[in-house]
PDB file of N, CA and C in Angstrom:
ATOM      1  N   UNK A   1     311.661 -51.252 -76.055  1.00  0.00           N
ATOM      2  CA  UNK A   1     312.378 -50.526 -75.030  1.00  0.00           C
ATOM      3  C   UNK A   1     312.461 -51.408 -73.788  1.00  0.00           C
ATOM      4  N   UNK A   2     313.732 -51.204 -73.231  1.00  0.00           N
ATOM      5  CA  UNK A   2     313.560 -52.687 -71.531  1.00  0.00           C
ATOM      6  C   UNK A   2     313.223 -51.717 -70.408  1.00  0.00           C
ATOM      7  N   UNK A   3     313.097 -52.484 -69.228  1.00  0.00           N
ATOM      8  CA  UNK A   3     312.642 -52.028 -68.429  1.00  0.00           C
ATOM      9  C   UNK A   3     313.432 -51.227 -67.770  1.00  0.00           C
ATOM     10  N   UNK A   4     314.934 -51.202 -68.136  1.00  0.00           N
ATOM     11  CA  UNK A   4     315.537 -50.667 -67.632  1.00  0.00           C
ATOM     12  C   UNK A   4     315.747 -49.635 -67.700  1.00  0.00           C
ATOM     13  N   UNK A   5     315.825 -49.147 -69.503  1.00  0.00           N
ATOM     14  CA  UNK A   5     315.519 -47.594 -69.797  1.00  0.00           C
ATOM     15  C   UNK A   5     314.684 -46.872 -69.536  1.00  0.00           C
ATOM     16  N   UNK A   6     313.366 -47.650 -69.261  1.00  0.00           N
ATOM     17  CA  UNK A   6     312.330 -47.386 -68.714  1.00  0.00           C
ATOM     18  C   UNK A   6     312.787 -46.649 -67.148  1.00  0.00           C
ATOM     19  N   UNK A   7     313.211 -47.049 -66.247  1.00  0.00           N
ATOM     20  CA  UNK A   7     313.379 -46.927 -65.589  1.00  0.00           C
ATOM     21  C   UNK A   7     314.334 -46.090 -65.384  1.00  0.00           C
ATOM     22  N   UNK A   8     315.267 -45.799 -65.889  1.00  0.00           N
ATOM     23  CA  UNK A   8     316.350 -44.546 -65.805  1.00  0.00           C
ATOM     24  C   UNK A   8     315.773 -43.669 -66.394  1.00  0.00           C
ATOM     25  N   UNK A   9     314.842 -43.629 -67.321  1.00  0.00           N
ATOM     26  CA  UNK A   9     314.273 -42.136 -68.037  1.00  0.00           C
ATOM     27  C   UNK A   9     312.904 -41.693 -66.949  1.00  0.00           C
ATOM     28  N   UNK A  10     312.536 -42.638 -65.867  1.00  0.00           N
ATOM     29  CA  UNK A  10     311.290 -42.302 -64.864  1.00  0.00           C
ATOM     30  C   UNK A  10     312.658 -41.431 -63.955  1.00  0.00           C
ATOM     31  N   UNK A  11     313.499 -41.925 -63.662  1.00  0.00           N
ATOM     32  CA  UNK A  11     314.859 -41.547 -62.226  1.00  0.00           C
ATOM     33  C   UNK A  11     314.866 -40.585 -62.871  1.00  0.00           C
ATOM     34  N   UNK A  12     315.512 -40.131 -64.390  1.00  0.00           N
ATOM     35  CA  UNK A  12     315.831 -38.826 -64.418  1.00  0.00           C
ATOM     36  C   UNK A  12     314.470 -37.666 -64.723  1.00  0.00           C
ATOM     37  N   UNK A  13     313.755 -38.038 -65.367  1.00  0.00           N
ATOM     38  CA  UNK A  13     312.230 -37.228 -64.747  1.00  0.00           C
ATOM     39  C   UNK A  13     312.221 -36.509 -63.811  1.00  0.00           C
ATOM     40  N   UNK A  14     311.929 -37.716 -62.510  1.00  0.00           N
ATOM     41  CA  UNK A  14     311.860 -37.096 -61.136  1.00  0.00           C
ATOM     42  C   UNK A  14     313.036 -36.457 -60.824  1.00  0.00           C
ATOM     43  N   UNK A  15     314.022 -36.459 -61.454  1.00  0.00           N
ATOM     44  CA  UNK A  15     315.446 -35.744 -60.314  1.00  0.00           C
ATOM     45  C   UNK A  15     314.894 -33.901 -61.287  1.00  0.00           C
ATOM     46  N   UNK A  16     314.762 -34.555 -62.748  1.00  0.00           N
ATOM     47  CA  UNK A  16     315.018 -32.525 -63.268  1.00  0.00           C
ATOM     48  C   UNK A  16     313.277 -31.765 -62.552  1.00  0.00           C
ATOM     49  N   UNK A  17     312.284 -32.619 -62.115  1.00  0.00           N
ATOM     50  CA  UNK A  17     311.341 -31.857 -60.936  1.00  0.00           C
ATOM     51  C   UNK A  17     311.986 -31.560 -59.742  1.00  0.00           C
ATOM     52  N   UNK A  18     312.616 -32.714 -58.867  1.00  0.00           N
ATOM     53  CA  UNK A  18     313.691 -31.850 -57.748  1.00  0.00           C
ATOM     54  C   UNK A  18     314.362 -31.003 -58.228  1.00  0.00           C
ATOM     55  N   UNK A  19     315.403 -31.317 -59.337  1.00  0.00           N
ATOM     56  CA  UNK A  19     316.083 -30.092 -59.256  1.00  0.00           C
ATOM     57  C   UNK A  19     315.359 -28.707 -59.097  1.00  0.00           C
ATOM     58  N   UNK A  20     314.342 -28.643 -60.011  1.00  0.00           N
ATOM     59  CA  UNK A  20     313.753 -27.748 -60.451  1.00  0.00           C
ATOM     60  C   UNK A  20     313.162 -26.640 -59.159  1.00  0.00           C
ATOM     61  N   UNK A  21     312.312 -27.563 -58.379  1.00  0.00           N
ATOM     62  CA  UNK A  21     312.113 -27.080 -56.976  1.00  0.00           C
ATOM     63  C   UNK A  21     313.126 -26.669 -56.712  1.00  0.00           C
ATOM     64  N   UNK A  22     314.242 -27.527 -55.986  1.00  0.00           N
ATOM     65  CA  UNK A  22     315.567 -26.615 -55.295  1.00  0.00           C
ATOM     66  C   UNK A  22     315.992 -25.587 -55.861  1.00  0.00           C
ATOM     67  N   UNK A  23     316.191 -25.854 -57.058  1.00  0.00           N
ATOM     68  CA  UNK A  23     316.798 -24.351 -58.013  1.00  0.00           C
ATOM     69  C   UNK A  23     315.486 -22.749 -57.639  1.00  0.00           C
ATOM     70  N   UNK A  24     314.058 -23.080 -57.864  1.00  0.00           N
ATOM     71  CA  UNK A  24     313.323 -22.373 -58.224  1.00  0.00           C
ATOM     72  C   UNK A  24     312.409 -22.093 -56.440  1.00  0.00           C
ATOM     73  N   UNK A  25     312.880 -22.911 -55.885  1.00  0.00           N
ATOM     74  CA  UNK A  25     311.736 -22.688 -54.562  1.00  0.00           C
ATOM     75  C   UNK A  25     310.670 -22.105 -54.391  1.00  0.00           C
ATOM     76  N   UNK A  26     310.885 -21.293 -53.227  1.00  0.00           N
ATOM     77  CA  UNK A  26     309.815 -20.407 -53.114  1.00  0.00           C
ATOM     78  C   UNK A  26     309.742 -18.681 -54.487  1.00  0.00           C
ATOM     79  N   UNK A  27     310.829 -18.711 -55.096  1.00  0.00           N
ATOM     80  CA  UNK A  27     310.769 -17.728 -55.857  1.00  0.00           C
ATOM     81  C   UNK A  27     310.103 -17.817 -57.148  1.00  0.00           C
ATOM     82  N   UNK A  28     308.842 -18.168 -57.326  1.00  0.00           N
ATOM     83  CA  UNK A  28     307.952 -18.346 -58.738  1.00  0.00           C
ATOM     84  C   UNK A  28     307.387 -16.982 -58.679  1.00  0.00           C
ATOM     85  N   UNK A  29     307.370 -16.072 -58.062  1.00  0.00           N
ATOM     86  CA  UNK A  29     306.695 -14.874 -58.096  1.00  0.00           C
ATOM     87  C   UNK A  29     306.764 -14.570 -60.129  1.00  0.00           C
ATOM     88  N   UNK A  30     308.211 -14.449 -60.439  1.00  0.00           N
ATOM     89  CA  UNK A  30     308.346 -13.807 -61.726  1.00  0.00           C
ATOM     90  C   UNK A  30     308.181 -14.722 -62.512  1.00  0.00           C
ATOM     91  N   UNK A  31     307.854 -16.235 -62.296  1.00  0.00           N
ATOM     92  CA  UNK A  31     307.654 -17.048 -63.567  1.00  0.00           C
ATOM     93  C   UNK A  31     306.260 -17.849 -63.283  1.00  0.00           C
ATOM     94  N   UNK A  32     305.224 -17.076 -63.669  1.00  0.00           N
ATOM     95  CA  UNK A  32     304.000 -18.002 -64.191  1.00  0.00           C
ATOM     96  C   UNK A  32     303.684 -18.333 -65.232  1.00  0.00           C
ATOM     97  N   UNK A  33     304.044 -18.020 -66.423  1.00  0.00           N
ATOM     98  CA  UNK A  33     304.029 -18.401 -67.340  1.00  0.00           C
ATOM     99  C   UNK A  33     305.216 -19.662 -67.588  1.00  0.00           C
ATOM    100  N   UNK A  34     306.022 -19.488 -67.182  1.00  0.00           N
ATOM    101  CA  UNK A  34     306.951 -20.765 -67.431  1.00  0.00           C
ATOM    102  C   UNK A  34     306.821 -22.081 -66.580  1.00  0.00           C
ATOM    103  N   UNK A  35     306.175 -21.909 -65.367  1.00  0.00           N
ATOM    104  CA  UNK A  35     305.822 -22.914 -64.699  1.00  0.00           C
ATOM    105  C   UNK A  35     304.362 -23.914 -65.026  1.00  0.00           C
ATOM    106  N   UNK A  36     303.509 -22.460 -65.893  1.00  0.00           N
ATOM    107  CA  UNK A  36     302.255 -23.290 -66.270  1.00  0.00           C
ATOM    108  C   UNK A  36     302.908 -24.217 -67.754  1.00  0.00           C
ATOM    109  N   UNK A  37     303.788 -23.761 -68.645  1.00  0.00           N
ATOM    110  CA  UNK A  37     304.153 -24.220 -69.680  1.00  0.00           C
ATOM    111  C   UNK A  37     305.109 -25.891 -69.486  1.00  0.00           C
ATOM    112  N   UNK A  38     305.541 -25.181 -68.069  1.00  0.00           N
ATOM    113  CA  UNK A  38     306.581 -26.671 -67.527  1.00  0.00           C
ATOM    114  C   UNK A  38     304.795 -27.653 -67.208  1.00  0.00           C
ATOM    115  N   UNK A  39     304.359 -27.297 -66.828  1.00  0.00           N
ATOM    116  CA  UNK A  39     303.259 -28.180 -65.911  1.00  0.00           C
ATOM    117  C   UNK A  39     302.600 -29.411 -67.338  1.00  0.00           C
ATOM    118  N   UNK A  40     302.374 -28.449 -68.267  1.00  0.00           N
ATOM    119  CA  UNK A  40     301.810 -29.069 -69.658  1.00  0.00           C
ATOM    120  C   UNK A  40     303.030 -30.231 -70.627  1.00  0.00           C
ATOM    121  N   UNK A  41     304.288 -30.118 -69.570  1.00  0.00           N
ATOM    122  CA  UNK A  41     304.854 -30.790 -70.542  1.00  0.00           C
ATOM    123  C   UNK A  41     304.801 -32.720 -70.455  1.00  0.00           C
ATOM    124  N   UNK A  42     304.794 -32.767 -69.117  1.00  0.00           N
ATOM    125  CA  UNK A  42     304.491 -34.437 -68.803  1.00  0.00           C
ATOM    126  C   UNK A  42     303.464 -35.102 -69.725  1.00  0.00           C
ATOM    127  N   UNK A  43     302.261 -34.262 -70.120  1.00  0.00           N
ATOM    128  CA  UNK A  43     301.009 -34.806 -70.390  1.00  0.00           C
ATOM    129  C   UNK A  43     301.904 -34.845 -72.200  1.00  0.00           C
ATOM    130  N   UNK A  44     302.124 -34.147 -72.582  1.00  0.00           N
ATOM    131  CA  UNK A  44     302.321 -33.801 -74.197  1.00  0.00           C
ATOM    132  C   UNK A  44     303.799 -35.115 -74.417  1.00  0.00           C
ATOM    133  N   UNK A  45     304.294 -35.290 -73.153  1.00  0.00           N
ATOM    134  CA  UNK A  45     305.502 -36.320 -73.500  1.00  0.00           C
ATOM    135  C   UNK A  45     304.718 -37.634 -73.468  1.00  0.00           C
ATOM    136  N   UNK A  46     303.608 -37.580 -72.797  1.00  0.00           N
ATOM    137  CA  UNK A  46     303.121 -39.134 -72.891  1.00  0.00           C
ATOM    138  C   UNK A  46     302.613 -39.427 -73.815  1.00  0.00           C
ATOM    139  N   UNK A  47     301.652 -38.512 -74.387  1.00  0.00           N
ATOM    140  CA  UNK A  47     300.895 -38.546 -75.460  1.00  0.00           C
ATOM    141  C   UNK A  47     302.213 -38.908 -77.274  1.00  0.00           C
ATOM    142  N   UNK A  48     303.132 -38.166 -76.938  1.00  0.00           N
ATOM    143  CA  UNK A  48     303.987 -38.338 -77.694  1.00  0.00           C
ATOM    144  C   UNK A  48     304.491 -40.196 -78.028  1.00  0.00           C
ATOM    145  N   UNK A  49     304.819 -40.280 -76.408  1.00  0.00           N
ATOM    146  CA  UNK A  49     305.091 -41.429 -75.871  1.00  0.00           C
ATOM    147  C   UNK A  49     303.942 -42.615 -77.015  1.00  0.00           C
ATOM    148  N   UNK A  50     302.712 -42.215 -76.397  1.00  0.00           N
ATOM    149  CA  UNK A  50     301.467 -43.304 -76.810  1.00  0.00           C
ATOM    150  C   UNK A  50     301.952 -43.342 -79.022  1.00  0.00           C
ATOM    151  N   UNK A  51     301.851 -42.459 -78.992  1.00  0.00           N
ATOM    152  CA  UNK A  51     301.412 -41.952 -80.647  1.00  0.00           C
ATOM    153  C   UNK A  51     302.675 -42.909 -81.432  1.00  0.00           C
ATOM    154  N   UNK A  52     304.236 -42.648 -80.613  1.00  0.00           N
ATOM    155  CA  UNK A  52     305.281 -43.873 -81.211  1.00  0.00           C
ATOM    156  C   UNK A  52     304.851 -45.346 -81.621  1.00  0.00           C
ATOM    157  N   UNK A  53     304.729 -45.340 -79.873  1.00  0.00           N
ATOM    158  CA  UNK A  53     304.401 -46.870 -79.700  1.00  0.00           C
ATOM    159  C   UNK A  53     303.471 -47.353 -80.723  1.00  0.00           C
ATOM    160  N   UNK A  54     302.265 -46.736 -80.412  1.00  0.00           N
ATOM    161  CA  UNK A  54     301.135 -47.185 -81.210  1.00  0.00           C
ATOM    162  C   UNK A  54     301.292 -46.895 -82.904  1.00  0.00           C
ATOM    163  N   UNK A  55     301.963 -45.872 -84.052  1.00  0.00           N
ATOM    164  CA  UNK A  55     302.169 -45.982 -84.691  1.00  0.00           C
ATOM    165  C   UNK A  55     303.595 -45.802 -85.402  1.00  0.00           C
ATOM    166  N   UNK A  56     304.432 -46.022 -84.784  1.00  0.00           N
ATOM    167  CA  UNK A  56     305.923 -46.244 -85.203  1.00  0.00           C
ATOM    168  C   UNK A  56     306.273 -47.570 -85.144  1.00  0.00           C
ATOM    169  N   UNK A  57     306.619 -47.917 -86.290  1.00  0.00           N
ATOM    170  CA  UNK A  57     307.226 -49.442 -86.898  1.00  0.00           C
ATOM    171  C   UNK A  57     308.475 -49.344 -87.905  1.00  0.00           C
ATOM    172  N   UNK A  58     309.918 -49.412 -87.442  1.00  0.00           N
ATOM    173  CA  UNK A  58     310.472 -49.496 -88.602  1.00  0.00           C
ATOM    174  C   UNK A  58     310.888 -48.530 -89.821  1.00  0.00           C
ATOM    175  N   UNK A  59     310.816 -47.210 -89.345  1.00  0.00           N
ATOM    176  CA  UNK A  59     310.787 -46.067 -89.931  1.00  0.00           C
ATOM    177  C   UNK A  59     309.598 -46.171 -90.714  1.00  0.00           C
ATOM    178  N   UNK A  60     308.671 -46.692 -90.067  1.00  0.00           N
ATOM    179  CA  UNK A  60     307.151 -46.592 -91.399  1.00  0.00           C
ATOM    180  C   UNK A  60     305.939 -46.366 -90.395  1.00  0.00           C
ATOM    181  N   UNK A  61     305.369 -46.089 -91.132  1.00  0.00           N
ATOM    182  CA  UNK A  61     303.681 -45.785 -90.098  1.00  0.00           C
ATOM    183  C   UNK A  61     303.396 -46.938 -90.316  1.00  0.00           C
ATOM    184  N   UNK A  62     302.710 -47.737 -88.774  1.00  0.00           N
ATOM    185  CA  UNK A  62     301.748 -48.804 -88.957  1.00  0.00           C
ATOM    186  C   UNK A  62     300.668 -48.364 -88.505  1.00  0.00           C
ATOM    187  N   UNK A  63     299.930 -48.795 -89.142  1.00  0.00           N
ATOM    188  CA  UNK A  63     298.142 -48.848 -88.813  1.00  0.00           C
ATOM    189  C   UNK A  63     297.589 -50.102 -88.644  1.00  0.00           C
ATOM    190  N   UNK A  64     297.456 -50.616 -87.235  1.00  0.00           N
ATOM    191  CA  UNK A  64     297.012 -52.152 -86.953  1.00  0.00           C
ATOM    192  C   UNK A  64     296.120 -51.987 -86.186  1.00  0.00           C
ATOM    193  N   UNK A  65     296.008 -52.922 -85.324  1.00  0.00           N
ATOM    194  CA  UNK A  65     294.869 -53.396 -84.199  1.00  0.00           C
ATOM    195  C   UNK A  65     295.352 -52.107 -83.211  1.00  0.00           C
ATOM    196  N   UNK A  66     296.570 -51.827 -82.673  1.00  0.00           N
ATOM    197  CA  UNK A  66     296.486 -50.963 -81.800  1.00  0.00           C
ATOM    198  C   UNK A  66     296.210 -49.779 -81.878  1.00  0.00           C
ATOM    199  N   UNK A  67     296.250 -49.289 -83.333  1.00  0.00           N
ATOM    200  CA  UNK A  67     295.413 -47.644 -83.794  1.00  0.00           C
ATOM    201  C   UNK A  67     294.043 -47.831 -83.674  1.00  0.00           C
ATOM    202  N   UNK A  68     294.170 -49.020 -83.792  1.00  0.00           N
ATOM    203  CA  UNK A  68     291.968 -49.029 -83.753  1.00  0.00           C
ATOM    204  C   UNK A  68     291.789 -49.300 -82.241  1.00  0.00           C
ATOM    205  N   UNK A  69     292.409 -49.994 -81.467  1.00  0.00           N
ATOM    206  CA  UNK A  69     292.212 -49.532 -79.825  1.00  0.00           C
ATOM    207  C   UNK A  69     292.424 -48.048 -79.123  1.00  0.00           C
ATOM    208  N   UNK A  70     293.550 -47.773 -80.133  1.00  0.00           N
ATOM    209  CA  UNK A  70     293.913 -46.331 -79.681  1.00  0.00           C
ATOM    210  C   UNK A  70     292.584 -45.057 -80.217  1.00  0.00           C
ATOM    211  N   UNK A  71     292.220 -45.345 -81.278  1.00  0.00           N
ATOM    212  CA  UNK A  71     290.890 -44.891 -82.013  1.00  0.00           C
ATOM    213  C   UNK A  71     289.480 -44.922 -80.670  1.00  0.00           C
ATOM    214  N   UNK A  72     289.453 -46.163 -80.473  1.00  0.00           N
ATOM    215  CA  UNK A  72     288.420 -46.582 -79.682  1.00  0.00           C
ATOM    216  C   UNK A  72     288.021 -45.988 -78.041  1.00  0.00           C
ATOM    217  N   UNK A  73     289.628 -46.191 -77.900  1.00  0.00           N
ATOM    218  CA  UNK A  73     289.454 -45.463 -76.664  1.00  0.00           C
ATOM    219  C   UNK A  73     289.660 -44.018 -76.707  1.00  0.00           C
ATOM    220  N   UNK A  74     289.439 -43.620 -77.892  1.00  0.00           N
ATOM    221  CA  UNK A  74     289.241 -41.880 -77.834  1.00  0.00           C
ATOM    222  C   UNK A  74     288.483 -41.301 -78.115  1.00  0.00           C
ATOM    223  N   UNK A  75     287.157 -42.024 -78.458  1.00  0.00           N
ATOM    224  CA  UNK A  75     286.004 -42.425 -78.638  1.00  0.00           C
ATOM    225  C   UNK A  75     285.418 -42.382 -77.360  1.00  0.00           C
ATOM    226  N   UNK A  76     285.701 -43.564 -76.851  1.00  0.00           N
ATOM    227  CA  UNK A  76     285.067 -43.506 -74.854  1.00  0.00           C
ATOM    228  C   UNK A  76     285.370 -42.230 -74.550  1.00  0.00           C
ATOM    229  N   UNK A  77     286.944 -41.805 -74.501  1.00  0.00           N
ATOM    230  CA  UNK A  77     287.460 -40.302 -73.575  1.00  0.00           C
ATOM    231  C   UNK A  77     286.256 -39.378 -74.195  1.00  0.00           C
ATOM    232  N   UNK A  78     285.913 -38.861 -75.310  1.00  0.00           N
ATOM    233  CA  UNK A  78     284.932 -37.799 -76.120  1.00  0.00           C
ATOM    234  C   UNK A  78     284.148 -38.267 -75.508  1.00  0.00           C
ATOM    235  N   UNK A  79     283.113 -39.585 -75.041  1.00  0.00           N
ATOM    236  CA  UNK A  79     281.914 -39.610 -74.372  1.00  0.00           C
ATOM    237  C   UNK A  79     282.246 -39.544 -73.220  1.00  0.00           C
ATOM    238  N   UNK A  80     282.992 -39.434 -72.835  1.00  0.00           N
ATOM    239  CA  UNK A  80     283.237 -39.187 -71.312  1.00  0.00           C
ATOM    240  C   UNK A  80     283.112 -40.296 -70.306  1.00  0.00           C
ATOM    241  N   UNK A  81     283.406 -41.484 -71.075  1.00  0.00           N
ATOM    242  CA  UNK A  81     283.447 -42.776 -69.902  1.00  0.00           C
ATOM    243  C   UNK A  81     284.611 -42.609 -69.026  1.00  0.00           C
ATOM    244  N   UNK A  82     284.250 -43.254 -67.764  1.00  0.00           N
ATOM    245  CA  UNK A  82     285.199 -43.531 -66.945  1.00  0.00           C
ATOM    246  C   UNK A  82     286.562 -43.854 -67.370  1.00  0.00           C
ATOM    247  N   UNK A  83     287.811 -43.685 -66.638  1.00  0.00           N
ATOM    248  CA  UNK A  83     288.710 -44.349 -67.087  1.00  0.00           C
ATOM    249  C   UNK A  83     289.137 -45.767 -67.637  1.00  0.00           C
ATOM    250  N   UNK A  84     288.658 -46.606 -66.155  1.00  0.00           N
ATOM    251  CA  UNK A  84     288.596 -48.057 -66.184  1.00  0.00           C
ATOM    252  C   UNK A  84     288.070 -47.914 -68.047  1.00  0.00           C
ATOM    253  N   UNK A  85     286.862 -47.779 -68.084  1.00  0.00           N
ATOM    254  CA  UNK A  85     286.334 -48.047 -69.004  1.00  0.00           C
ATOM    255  C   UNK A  85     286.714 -47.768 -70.412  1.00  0.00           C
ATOM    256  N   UNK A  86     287.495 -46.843 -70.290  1.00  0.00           N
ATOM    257  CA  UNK A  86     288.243 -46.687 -71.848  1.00  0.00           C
ATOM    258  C   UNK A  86     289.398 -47.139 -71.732  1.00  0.00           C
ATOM    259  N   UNK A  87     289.792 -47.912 -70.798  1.00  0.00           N
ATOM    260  CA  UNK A  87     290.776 -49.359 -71.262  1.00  0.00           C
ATOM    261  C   UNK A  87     290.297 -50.078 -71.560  1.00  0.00           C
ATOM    262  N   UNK A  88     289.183 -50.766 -70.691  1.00  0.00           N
ATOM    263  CA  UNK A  88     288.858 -51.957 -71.317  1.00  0.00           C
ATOM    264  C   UNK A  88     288.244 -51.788 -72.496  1.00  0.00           C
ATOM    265  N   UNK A  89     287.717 -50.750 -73.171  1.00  0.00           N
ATOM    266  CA  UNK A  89     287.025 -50.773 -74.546  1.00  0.00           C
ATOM    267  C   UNK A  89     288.496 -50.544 -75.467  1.00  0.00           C
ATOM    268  N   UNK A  90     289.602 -50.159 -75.033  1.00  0.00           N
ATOM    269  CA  UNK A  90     290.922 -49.829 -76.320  1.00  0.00           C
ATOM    270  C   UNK A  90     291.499 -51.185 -75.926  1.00  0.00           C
ATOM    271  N   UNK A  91     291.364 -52.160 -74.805  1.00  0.00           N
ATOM    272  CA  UNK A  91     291.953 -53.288 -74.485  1.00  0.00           C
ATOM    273  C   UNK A  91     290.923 -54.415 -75.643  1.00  0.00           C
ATOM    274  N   UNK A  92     289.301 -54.604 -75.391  1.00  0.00           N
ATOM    275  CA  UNK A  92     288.740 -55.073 -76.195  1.00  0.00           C
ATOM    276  C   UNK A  92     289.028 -55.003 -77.580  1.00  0.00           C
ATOM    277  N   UNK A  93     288.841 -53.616 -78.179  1.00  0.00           N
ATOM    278  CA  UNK A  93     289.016 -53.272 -79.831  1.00  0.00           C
ATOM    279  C   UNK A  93     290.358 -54.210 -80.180  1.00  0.00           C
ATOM    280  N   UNK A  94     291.325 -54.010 -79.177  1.00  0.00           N
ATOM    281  CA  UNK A  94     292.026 -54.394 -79.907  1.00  0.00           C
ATOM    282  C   UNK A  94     292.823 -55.851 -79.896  1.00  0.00           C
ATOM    283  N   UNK A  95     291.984 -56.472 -78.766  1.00  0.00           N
ATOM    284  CA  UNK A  95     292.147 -58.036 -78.714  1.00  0.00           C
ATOM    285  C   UNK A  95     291.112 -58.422 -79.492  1.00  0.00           C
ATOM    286  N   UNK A  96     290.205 -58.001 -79.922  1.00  0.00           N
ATOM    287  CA  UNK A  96     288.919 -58.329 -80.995  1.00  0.00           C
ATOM    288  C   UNK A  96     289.549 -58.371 -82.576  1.00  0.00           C
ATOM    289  N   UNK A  97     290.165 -57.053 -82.992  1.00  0.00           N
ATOM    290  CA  UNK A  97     290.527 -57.116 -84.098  1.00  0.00           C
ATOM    291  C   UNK A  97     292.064 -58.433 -84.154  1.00  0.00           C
ATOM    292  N   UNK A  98     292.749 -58.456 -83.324  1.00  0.00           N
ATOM    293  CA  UNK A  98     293.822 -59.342 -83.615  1.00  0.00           C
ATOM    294  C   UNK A  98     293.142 -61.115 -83.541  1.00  0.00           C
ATOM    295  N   UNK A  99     292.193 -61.275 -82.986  1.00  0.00           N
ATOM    296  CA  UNK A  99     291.703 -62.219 -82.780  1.00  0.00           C
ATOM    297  C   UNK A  99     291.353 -62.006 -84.678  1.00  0.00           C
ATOM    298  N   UNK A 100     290.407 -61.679 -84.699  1.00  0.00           N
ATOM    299  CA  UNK A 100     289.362 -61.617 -86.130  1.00  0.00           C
ATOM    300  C   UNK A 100     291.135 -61.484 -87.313  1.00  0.00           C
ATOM    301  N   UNK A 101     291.594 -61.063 -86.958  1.00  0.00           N
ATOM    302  CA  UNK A 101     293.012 -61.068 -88.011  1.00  0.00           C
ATOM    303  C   UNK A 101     293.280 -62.252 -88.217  1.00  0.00           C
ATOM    304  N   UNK A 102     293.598 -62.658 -87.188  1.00  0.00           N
ATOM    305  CA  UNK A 102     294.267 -63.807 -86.451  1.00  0.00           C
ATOM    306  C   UNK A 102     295.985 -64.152 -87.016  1.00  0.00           C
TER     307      UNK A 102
END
């Protein structure tokens, strides 16, 4: 993906949250349930986001070095390390295994 799509899919993000405000303002009285359901959706698009990257290849599942970083650092998150720290342990796993591949 370039940086550019990258970048027009962050622009239009942020514009459908403005819109959303302007459209919805101060009137959330009648929608809490739809605003907590909007709130959950950023996190579930990234995660979506991660799960491609890391195992979409080619219309095929890959399972490489970056599922075992991605593995690793979900491992740290369950013990509850710091952030920093469950990069550098999904950054390690998986410059370790491509190294040892080689």
């Amino acid at each position: 993906m370039s940086w550019t799509a990258i970048l027009v899919l962050a622009a239009g993000a942020y514009a459908f949250k403005v819109v959303g405000l302007l459209l919805l303002g101060p009137r959330t009285r009648g929608l809490p349930q739809i605003l907590r359901l909007i709130a959950l959706l950023p996190p579930a698009l990234l995660a979506a986001l991660v799960a491609v990257q890391t195992f979409g290849g080619d219309r095929a599942l890959v399972l490489d070095a970056r599922a075992a970083g991605v593995a690793a650092g979900a491992v740290a998150v369950w013990l509850r390390a710091p952030f920093v720290v469950v990069i550098v342990v999904a950054a390690a796993v998986t410059a370790g295994i491509r190294a040892v591949a080689g």
